[in-house]
C-alpha atoms as a PDB file:
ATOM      1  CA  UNK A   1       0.000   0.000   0.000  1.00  0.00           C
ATOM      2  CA  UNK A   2       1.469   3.496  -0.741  1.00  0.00           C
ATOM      3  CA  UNK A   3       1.611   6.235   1.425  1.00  0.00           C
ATOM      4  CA  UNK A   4      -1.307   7.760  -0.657  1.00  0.00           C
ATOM      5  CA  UNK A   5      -3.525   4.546  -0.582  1.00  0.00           C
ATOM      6  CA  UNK A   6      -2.826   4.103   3.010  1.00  0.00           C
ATOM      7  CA  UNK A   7      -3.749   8.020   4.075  1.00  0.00           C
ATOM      8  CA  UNK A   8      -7.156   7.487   1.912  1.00  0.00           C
ATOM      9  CA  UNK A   9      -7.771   3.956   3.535  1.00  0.00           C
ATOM     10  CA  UNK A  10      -8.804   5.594   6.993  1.00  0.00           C
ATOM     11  CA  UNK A  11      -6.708   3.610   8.812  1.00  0.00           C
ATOM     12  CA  UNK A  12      -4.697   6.390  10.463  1.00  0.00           C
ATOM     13  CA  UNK A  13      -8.363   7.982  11.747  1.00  0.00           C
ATOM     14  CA  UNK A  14      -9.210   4.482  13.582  1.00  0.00           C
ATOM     15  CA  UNK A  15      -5.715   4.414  15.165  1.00  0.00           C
ATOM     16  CA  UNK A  16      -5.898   7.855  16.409  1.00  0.00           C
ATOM     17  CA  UNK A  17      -9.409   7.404  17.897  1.00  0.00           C
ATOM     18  CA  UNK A  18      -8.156   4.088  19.434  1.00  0.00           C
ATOM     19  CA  UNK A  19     -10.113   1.921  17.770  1.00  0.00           C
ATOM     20  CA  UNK A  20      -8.199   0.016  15.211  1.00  0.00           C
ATOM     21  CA  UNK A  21      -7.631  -3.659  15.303  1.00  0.00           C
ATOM     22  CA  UNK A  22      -4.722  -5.256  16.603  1.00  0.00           C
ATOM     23  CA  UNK A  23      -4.251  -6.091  12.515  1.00  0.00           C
ATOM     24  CA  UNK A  24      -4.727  -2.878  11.610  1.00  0.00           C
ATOM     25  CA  UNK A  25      -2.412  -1.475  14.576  1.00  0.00           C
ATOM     26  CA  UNK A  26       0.078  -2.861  13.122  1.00  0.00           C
ATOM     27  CA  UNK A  27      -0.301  -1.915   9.780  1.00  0.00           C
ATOM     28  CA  UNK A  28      -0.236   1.906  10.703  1.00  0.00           C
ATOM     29  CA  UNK A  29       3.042   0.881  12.819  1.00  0.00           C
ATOM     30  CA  UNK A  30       4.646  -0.082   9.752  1.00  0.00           C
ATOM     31  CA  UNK A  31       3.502   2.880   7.609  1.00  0.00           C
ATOM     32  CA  UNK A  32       4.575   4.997  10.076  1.00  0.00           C
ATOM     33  CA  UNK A  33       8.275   3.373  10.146  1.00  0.00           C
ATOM     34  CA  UNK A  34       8.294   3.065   6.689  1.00  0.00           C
ATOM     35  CA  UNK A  35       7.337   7.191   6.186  1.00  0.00           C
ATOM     36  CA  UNK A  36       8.025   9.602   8.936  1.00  0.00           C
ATOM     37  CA  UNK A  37       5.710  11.939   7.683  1.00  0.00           C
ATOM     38  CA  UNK A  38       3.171  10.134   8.472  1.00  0.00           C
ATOM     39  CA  UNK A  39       3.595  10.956  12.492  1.00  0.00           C
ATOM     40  CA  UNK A  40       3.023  14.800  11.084  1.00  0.00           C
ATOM     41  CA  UNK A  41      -0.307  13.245   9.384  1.00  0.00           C
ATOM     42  CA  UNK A  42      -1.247  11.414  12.524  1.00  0.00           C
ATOM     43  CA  UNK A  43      -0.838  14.260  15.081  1.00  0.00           C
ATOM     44  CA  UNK A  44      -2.934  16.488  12.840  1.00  0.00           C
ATOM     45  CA  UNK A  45      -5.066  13.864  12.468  1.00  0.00           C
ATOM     46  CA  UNK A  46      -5.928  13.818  16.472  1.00  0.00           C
ATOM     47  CA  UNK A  47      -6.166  17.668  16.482  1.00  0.00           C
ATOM     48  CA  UNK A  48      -8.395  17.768  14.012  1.00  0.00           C
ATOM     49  CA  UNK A  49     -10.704  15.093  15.302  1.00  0.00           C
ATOM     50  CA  UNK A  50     -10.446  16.747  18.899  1.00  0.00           C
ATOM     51  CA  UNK A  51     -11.724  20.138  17.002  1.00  0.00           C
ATOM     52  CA  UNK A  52     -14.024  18.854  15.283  1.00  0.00           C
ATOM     53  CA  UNK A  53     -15.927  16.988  18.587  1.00  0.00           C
ATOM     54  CA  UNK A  54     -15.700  20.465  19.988  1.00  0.00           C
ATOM     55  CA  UNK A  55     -17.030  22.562  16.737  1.00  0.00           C
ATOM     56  CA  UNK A  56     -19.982  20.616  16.939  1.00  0.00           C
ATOM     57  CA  UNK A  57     -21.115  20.299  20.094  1.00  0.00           C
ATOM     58  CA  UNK A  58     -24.351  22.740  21.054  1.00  0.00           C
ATOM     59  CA  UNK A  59     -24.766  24.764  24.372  1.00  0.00           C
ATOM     60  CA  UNK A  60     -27.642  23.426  26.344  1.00  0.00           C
ATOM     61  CA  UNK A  61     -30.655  26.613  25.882  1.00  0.00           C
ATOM     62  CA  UNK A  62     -30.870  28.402  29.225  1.00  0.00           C
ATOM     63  CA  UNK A  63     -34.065  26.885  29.741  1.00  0.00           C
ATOM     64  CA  UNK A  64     -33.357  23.712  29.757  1.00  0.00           C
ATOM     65  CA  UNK A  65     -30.695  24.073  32.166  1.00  0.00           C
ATOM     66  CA  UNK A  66     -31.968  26.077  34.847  1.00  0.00           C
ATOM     67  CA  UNK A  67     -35.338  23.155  34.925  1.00  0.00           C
ATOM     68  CA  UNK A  68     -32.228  20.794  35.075  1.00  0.00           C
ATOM     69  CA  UNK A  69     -30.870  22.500  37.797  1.00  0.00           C
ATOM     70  CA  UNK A  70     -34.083  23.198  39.974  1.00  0.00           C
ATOM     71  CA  UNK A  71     -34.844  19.231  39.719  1.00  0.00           C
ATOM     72  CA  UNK A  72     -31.376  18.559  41.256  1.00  0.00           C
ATOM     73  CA  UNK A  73     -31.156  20.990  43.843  1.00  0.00           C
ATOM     74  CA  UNK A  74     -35.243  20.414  45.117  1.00  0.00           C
ATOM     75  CA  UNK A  75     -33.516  18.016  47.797  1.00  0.00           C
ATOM     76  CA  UNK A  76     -33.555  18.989  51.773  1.00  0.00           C
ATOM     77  CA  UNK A  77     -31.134  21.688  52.439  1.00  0.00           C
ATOM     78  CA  UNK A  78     -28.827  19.116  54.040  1.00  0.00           C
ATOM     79  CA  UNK A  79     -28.436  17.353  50.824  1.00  0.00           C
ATOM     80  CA  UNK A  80     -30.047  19.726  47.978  1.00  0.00           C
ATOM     81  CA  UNK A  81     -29.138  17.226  45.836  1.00  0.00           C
ATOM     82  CA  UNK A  82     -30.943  14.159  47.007  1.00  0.00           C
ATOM     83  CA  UNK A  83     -28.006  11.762  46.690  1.00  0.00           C
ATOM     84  CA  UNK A  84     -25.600   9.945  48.289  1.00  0.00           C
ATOM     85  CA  UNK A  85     -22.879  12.492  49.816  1.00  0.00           C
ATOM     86  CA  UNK A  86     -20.223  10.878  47.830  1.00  0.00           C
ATOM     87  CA  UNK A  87     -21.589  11.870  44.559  1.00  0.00           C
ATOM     88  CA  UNK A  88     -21.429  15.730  43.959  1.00  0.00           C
ATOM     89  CA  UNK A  89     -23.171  17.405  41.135  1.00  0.00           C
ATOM     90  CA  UNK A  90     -22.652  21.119  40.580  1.00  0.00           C
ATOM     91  CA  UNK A  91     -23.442  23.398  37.468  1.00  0.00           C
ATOM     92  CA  UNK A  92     -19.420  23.805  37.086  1.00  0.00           C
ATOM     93  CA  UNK A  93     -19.574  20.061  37.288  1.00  0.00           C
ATOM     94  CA  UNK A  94     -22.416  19.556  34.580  1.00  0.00           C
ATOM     95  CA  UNK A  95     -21.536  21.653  31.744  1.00  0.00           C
ATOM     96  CA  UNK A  96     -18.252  19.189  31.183  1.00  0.00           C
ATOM     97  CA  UNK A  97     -20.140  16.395  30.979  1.00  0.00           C
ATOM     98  CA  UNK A  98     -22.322  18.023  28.657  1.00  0.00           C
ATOM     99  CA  UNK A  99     -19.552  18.305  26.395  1.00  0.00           C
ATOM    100  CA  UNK A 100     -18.370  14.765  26.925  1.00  0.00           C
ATOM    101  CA  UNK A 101     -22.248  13.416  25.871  1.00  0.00           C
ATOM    102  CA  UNK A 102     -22.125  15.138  22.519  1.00  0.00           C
ATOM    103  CA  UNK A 103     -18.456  14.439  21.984  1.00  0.00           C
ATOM    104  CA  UNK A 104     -19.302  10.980  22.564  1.00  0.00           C
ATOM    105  CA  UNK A 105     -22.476  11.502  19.699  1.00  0.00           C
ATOM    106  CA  UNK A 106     -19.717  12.832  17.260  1.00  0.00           C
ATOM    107  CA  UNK A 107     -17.486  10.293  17.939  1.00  0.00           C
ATOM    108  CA  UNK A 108     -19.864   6.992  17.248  1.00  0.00           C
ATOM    109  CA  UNK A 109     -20.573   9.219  14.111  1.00  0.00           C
ATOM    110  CA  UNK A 110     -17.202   9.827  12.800  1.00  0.00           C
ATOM    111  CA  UNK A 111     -16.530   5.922  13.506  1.00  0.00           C
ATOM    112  CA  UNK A 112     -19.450   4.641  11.426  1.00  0.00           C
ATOM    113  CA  UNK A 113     -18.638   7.292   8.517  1.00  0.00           C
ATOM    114  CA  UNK A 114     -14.822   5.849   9.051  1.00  0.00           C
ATOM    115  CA  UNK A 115     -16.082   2.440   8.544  1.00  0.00           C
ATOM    116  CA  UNK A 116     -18.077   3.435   5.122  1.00  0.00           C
ATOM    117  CA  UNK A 117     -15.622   5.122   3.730  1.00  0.00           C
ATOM    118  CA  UNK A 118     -12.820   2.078   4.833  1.00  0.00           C
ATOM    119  CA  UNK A 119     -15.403  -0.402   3.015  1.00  0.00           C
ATOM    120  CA  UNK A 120     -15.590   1.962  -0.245  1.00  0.00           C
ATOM    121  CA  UNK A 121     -12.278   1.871  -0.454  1.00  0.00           C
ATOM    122  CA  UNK A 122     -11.870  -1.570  -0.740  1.00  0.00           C
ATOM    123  CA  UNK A 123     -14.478  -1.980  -2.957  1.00  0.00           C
ATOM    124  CA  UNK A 124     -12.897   1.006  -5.427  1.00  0.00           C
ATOM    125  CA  UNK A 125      -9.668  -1.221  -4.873  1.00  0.00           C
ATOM    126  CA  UNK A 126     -11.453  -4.033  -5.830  1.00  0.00           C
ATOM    127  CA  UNK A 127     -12.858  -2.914  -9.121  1.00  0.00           C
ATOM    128  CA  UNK A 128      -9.958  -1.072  -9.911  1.00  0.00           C
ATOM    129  CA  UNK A 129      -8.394  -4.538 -10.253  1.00  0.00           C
ATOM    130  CA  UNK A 130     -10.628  -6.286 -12.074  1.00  0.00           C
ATOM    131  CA  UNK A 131     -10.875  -3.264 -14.382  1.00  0.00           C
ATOM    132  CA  UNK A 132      -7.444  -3.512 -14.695  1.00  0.00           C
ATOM    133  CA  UNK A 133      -7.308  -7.251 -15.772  1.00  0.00           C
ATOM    134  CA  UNK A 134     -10.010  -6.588 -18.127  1.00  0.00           C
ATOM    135  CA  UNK A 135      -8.085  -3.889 -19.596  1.00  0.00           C
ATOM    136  CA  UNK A 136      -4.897  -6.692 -20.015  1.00  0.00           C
ATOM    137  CA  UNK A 137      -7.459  -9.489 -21.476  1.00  0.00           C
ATOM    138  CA  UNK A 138      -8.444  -6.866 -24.147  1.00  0.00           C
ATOM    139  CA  UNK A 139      -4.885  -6.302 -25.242  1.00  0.00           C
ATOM    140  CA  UNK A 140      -3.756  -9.690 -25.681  1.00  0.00           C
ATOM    141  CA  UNK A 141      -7.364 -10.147 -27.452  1.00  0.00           C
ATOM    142  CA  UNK A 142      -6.261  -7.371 -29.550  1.00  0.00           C
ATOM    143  CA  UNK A 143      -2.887  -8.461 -30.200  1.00  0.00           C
ATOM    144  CA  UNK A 144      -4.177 -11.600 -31.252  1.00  0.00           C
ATOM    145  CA  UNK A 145      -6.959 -10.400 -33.334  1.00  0.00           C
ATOM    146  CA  UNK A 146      -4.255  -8.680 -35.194  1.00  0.00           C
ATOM    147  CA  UNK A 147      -1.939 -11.105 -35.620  1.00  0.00           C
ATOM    148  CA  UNK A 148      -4.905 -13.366 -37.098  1.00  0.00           C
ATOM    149  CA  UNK A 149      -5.751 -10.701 -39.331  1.00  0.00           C
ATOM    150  CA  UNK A 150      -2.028 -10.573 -40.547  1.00  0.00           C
ATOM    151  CA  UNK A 151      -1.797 -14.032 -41.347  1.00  0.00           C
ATOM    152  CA  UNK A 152      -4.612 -13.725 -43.200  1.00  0.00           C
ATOM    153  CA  UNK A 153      -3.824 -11.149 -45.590  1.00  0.00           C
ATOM    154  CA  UNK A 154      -0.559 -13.156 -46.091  1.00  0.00           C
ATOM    155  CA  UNK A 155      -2.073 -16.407 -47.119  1.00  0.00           C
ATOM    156  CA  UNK A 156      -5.148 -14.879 -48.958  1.00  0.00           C
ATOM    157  CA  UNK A 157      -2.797 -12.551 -51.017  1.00  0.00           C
ATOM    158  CA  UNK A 158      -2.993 -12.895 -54.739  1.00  0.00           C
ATOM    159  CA  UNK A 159       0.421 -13.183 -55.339  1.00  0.00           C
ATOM    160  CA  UNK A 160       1.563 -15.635 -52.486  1.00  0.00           C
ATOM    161  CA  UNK A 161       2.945 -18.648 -53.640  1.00  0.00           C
ATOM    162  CA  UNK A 162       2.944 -21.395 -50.672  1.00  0.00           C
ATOM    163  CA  UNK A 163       5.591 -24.076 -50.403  1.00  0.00           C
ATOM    164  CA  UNK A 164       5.240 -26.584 -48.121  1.00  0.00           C
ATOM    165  CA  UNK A 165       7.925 -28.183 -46.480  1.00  0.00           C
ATOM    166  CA  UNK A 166       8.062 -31.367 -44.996  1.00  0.00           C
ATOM    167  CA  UNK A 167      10.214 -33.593 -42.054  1.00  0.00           C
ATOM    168  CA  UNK A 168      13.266 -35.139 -42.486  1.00  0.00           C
ATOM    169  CA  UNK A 169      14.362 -38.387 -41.234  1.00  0.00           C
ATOM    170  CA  UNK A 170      14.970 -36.430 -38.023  1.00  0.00           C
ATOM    171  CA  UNK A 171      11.309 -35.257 -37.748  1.00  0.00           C
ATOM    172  CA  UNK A 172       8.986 -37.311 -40.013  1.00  0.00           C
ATOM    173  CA  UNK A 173       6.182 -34.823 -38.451  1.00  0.00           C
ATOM    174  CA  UNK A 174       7.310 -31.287 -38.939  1.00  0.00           C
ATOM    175  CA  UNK A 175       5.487 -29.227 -41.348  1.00  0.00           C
ATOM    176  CA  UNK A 176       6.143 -25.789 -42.355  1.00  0.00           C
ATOM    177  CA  UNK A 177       4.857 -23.375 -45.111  1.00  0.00           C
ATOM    178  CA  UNK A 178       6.605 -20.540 -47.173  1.00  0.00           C
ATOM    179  CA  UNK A 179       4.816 -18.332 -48.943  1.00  0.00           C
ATOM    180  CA  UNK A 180       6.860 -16.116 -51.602  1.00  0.00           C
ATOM    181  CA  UNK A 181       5.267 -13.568 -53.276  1.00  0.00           C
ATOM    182  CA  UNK A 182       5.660 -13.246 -56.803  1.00  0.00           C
ATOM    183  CA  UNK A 183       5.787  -9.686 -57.415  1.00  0.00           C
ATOM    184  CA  UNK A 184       8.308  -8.536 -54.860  1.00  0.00           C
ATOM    185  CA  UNK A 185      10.345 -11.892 -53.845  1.00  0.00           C
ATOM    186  CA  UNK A 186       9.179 -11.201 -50.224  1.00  0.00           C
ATOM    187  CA  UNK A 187       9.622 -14.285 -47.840  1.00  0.00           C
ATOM    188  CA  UNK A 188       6.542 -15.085 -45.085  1.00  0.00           C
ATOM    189  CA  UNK A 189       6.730 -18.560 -43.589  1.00  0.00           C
ATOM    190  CA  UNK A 190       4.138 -20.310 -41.097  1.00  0.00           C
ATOM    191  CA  UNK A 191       5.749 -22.846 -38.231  1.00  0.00           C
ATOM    192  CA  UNK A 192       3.163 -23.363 -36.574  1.00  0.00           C
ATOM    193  CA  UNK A 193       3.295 -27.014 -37.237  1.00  0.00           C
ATOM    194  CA  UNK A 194       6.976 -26.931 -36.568  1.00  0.00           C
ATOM    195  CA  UNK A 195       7.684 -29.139 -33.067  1.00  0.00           C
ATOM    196  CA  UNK A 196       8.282 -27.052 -29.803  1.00  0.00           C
ATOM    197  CA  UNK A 197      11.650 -25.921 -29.512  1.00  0.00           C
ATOM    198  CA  UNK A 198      13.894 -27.115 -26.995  1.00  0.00           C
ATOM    199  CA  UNK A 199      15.373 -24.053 -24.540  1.00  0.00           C
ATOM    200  CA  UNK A 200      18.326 -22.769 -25.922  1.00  0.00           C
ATOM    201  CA  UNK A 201      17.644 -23.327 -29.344  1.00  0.00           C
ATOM    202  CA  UNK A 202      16.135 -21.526 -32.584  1.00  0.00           C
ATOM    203  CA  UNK A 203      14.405 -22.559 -35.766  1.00  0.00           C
ATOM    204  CA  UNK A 204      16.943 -20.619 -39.139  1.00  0.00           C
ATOM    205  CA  UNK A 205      15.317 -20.821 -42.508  1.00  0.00           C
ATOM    206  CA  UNK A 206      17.626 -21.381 -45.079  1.00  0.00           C
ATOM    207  CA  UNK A 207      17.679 -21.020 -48.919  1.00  0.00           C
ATOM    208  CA  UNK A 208      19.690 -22.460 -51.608  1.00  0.00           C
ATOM    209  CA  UNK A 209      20.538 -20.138 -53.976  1.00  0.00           C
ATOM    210  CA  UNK A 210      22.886 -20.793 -56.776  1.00  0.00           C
ATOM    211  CA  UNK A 211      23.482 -23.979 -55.131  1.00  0.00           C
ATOM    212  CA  UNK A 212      24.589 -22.752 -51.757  1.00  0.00           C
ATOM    213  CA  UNK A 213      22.504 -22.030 -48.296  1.00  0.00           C
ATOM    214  CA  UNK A 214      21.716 -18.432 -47.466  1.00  0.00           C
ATOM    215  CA  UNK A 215      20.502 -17.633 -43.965  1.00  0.00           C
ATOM    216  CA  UNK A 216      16.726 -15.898 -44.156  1.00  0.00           C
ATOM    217  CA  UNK A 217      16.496 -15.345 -40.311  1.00  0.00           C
ATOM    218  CA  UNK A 218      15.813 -16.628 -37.377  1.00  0.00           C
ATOM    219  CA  UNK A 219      12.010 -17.723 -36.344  1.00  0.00           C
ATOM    220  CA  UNK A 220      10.194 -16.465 -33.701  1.00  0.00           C
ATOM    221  CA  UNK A 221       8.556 -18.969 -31.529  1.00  0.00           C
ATOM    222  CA  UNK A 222       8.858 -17.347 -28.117  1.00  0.00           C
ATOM    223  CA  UNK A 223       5.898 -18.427 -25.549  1.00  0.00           C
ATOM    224  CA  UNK A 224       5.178 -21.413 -27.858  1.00  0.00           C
ATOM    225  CA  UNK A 225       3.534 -18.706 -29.941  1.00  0.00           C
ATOM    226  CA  UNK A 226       3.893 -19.175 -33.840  1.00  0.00           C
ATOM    227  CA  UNK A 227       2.701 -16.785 -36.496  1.00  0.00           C
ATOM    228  CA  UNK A 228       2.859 -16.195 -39.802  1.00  0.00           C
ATOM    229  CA  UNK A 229       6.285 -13.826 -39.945  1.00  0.00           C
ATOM    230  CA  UNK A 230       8.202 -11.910 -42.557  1.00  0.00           C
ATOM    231  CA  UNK A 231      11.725 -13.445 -43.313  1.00  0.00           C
ATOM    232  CA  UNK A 232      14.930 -12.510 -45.648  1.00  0.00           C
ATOM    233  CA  UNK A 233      13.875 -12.114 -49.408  1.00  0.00           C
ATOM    234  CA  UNK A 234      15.844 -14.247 -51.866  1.00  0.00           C
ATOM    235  CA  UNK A 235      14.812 -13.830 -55.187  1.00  0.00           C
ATOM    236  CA  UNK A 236      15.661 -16.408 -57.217  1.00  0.00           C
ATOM    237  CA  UNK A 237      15.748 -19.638 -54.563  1.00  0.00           C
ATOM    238  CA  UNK A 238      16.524 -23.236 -55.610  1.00  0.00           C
ATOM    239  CA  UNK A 239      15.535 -24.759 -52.424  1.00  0.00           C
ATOM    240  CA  UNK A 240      13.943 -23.605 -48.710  1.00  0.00           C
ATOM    241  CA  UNK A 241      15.358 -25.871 -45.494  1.00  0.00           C
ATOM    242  CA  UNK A 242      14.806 -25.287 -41.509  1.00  0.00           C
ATOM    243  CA  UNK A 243      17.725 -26.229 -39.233  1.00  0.00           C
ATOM    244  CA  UNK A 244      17.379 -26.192 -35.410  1.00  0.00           C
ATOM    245  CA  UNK A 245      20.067 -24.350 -33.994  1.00  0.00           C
ATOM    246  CA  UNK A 246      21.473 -22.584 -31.085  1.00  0.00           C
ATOM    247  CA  UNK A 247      19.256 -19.442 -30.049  1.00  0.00           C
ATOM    248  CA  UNK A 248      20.739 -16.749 -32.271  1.00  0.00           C
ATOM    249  CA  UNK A 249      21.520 -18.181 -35.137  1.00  0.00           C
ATOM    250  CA  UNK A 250      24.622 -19.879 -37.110  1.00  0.00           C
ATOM    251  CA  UNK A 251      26.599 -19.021 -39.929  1.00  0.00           C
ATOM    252  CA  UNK A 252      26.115 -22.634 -41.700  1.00  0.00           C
ATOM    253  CA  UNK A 253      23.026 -25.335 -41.756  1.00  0.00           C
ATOM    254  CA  UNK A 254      23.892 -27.594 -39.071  1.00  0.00           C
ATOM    255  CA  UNK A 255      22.527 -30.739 -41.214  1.00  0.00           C
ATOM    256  CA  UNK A 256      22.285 -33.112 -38.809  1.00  0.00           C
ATOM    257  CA  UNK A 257      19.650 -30.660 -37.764  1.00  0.00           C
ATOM    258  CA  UNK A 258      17.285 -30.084 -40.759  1.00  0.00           C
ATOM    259  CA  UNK A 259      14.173 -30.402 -39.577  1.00  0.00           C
ATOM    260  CA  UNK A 260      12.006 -29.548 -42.836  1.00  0.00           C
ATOM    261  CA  UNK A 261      12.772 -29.042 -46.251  1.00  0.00           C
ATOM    262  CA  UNK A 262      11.517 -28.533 -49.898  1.00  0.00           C
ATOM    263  CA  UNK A 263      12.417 -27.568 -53.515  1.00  0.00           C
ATOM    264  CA  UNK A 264      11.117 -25.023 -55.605  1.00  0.00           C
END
């Protein structure tokens, strides 16, 4: 919780009216070790809820208090009172107590409008974070829908030419497919039927050109993920292969480690 969240939470207002929960104690504690500000925040805090009890508390009318008075002072003259001689009340005496009673109004008050605005605060937290993983489900939605759409306008294009290539002996069930475009030489292969890639290695498409391998790139398959993707353009290409190699890349097919392969 920041300093921010924790000032809005309320928590400091039930600590300094001595209410707060052993839990909660000891989560002001902390905020108050973590920032010393805080104490500054706290100490108003008290002042203010002190001033405030006493800004709101009303004056008994005259009236009332002098009926008040001659009830409590009809007694004998002995006792005027009419109680026990241990328990004095006097008009200096009353007027405090007074006080205290309507303090003691504002204070059950302030505590329940604490508590609301402690449990809208959650609840603001609360939606906050589902909002917030809405908002993240809706970009990866979005990223996919995109990436979808992309693929699409690769393999619907008009001038797209798709190659498939197919396993080698060293995995009969790897499939890939290139599609070159006629009118620009442009290089977009799918692997999504390519198997997962062990960690620290990297699919590199190769092509044979003039009878000799030429690296088009490196394939992205991070998170298992596999799009259509935009490689090197060739031109004129003899052959495609896909070699499994270390992550980054390597001058030369490893050929132990063609995976698929096809001519043009």
């Amino acid at each position: 919780m920041t300093k921010e969240e924790f000032i809005l939470s309320g928590l400091l207002e039930l600590y300094a009216m001595g209410i707060s929960s052993p839990e909660e104690t000891q989560i002001v504690q902390e905020h108050l070790d973590r920032f010393p500000e805080l104490k500054q925040e706290l100490k108003e805090t008290e002042i203010a809820l002190e001033n405030y009890a006493l800004s709101n508390s009303t004056q008994p009318a005259p009236s009332v208090k002098e009926k008040l008075f001659n009830q409590l002072f009809s007694g004998d003259e002995k006792n005027p009172l009419n109680m026990a001689p241990v328990v004095s009340m006097t008009k200096k005496s009353f007027v405090p107590l007074f006080y205290k009673s309507i303090a003691a109004a504002v204070f059950i008050l302030l505590i329940g409008s604490m508590v609301l605005n402690y449990s809208y605060f959650n609840k603001y937290h609360k939606a906050q974070d589902a909002l917030d993983l809405a908002q993240q489900q809706l970009q990866q939605k979005e990223k996919s829908n995109a990436a979808m759409t992309h693929d699409l306008s690769v393999v619907t294009n008009k001038y797209a030419m798709p190659v498939v290539l197919n396993g080698t002996p060293h995995a009969p069930d790897a499939l890939a497919k290139i599609f070159w475009m006629k009118n620009t030489g442009q290089v977009y292969i799918d692997p999504s039927n390519l198997p997962k890639v062990p960690s620290g290695m990297q699919y590199q498409l190769w092509g044979i050109v003039d009878g000799k391998p030429v690296s088009g790139g490196m394939i992205e398959t991070s998170k298992g993920i596999y799009h259509i993707q935009k490689m090197k353009s060739f031109g004129k290409v003899d052959a495609f292969a896909i070699t499994l190699e270390k992550a980054g890349g390597s001058p030369t097919p490893t050929m132990d480690q063609m995976i698929v392969s096809a001519k043009m």
